[in-house]
C-alpha atoms as a PDB file:
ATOM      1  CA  UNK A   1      40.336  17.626  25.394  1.00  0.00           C
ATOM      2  CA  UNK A   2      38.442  19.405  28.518  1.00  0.00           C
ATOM      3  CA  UNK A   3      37.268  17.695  30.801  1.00  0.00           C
ATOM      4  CA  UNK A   4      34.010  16.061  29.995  1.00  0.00           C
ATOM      5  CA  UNK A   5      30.857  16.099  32.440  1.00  0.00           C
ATOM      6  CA  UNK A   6      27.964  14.095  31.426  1.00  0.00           C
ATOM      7  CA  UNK A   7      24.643  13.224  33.729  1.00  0.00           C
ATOM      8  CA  UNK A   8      24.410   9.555  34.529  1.00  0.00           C
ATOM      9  CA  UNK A   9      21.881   8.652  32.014  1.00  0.00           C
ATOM     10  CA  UNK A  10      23.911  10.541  29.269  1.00  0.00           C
ATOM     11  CA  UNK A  11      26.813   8.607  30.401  1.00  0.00           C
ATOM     12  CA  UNK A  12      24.965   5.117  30.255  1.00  0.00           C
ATOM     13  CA  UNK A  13      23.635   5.998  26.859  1.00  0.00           C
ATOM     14  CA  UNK A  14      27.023   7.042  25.477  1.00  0.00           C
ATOM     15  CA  UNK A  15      28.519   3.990  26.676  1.00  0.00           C
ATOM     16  CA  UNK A  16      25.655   1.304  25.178  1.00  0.00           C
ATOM     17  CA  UNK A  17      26.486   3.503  22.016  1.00  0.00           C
ATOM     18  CA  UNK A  18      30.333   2.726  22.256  1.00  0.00           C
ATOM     19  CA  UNK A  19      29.407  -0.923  23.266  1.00  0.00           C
ATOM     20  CA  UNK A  20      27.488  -0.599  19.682  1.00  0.00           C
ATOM     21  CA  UNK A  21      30.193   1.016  18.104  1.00  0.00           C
ATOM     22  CA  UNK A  22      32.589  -1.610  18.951  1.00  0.00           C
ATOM     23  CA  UNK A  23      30.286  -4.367  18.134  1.00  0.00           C
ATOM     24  CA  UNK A  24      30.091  -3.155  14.663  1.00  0.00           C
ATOM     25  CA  UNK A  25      34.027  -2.705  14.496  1.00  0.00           C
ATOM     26  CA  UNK A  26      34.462  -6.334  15.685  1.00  0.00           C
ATOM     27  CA  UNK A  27      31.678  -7.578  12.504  1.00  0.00           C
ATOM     28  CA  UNK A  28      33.616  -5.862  10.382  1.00  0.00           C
ATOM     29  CA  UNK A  29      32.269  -2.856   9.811  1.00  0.00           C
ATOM     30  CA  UNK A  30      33.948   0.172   8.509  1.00  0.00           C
ATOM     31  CA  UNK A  31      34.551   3.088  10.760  1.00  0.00           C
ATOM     32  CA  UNK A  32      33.024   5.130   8.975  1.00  0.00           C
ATOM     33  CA  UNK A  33      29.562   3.186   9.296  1.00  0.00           C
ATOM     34  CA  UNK A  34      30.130   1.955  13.116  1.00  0.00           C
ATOM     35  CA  UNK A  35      30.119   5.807  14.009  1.00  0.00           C
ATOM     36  CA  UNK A  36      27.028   6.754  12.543  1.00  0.00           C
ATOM     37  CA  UNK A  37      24.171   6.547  14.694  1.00  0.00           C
ATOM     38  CA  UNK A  38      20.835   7.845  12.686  1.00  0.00           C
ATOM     39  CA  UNK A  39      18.600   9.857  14.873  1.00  0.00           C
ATOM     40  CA  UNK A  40      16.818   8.875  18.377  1.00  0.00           C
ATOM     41  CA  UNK A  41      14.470   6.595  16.750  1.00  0.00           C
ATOM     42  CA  UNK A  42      17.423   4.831  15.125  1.00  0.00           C
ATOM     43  CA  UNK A  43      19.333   4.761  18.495  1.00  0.00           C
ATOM     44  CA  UNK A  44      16.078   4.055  20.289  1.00  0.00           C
ATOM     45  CA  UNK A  45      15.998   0.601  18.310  1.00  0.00           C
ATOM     46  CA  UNK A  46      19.470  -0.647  17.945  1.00  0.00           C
ATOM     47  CA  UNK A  47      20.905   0.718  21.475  1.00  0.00           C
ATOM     48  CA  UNK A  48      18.574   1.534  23.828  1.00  0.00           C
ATOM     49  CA  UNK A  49      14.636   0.651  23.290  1.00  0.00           C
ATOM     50  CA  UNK A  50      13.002   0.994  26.883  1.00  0.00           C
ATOM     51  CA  UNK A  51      14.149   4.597  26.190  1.00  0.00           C
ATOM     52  CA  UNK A  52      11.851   7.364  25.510  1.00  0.00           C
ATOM     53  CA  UNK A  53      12.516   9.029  22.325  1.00  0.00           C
ATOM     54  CA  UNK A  54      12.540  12.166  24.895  1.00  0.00           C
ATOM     55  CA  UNK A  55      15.437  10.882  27.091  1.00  0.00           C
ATOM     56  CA  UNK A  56      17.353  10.205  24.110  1.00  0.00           C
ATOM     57  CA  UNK A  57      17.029  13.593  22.638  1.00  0.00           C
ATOM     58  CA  UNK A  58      18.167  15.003  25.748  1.00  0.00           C
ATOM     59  CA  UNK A  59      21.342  13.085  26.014  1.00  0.00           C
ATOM     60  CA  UNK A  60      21.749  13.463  22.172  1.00  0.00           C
ATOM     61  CA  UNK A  61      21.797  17.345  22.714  1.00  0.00           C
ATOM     62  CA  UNK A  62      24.199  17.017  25.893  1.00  0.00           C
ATOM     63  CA  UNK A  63      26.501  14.992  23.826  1.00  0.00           C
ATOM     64  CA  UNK A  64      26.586  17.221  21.036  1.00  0.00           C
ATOM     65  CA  UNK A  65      27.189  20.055  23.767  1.00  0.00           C
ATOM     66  CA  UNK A  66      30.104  18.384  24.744  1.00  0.00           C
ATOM     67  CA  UNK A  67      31.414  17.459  21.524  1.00  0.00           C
ATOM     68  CA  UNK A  68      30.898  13.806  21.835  1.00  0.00           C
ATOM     69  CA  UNK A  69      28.360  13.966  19.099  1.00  0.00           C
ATOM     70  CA  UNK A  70      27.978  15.233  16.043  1.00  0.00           C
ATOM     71  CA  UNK A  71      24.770  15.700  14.214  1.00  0.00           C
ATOM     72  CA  UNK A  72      21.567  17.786  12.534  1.00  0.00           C
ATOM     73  CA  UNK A  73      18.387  18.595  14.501  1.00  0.00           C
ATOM     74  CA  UNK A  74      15.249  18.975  12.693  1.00  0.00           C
ATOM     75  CA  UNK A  75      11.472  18.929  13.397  1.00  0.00           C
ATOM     76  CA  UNK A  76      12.974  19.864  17.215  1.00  0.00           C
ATOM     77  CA  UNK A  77      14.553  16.598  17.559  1.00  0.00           C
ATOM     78  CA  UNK A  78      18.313  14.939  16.345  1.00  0.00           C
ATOM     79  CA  UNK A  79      17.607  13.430  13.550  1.00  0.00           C
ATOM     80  CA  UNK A  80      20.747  12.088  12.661  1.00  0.00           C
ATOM     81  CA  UNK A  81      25.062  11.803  13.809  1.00  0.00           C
ATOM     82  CA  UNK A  82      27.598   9.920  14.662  1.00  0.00           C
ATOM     83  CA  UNK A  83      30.636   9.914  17.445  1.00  0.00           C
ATOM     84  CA  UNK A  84      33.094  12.446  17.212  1.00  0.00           C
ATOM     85  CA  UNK A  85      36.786  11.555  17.157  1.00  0.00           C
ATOM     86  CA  UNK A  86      36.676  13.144  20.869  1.00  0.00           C
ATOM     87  CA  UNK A  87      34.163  10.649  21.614  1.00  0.00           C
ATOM     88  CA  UNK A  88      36.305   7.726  20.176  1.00  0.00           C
ATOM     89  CA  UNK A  89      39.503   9.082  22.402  1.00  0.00           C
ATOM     90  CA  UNK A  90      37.533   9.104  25.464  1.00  0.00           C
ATOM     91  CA  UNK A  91      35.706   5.856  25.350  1.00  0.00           C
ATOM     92  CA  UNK A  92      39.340   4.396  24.016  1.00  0.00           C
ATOM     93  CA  UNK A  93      41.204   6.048  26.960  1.00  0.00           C
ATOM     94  CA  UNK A  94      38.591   5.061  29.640  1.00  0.00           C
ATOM     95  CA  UNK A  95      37.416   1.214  28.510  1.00  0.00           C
ATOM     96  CA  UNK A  96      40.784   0.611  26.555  1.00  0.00           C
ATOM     97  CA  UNK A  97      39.126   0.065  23.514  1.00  0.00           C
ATOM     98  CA  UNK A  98      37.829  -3.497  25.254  1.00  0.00           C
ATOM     99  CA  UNK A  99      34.354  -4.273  25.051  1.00  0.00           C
ATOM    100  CA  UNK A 100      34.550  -6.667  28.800  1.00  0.00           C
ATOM    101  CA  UNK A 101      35.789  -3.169  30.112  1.00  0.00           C
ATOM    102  CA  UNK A 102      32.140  -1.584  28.495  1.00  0.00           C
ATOM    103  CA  UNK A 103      30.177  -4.985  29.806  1.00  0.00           C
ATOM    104  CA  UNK A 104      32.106  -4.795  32.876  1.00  0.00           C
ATOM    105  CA  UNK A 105      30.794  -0.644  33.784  1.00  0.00           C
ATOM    106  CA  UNK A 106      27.198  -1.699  31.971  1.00  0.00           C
ATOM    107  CA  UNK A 107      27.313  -4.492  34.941  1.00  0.00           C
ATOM    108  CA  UNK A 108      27.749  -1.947  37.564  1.00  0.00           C
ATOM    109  CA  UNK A 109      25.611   0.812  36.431  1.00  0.00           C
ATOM    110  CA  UNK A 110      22.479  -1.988  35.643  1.00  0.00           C
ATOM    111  CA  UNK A 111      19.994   0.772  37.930  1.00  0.00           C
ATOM    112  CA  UNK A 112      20.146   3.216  35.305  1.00  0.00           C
ATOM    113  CA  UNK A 113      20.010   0.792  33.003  1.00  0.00           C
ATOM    114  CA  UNK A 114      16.161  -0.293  33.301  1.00  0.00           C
ATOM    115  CA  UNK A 115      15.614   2.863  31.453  1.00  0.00           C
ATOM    116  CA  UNK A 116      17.566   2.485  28.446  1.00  0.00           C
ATOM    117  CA  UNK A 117      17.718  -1.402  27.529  1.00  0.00           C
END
């Protein structure tokens, strides 16, 4: 994997979408399902509502550029996609697959966070 560079908001969102994605795991939840995100007015409800639908898009698109996403655009906006296997490896290899490690950076990064929760 090449070394991933994401803007601080990006990195915040992809994170709260981890925390969700390991949430889901934890209920029970197949991977299959905890992976799949819908589009930014999915993601806008069940991750991050103070978000604009905007801000979303535009991390959306930088995680797809960077392979942490996978999805379809339509109507000029991602409509729908889920976390790559990449993204699973990194968030795994950087929070240890432990969602205090997630809660622990979400603590520490709570400035960009007004914006997204």
């Amino acid at each position: 994997m090449t070394e991933i560079k994401l803007t601080k908001e990006t990195d915040v969102m992809l994170v709260l979408m981890y925390k969700e994605y390991l949430n889901k795991r934890n209920s029970g939840s197949s991977i299959r399902s905890s992976r799949h995100f819908g589009g930014c007015t999915d993601i806008q409800s069940r991750v991050c509502p103070n978000a604009s639908i905007e801000k979303i898009d535009f991390a959306c698109q930088e995680l797809i550029r960077n392979s942490l996403v996978d999805g379809l655009n339509g109507d000029g906006v991602f409509q729908t996609g889920f976390l790559t296997d990449d993204a699973i490896i990194y968030m795994e290899s950087r929070f240890s697959n432990n969602l205090d490690n997630v809660l622990q950076f979400l603590s520490k990064a709570a400035g960009l966070l007004v914006s997204f929760i």
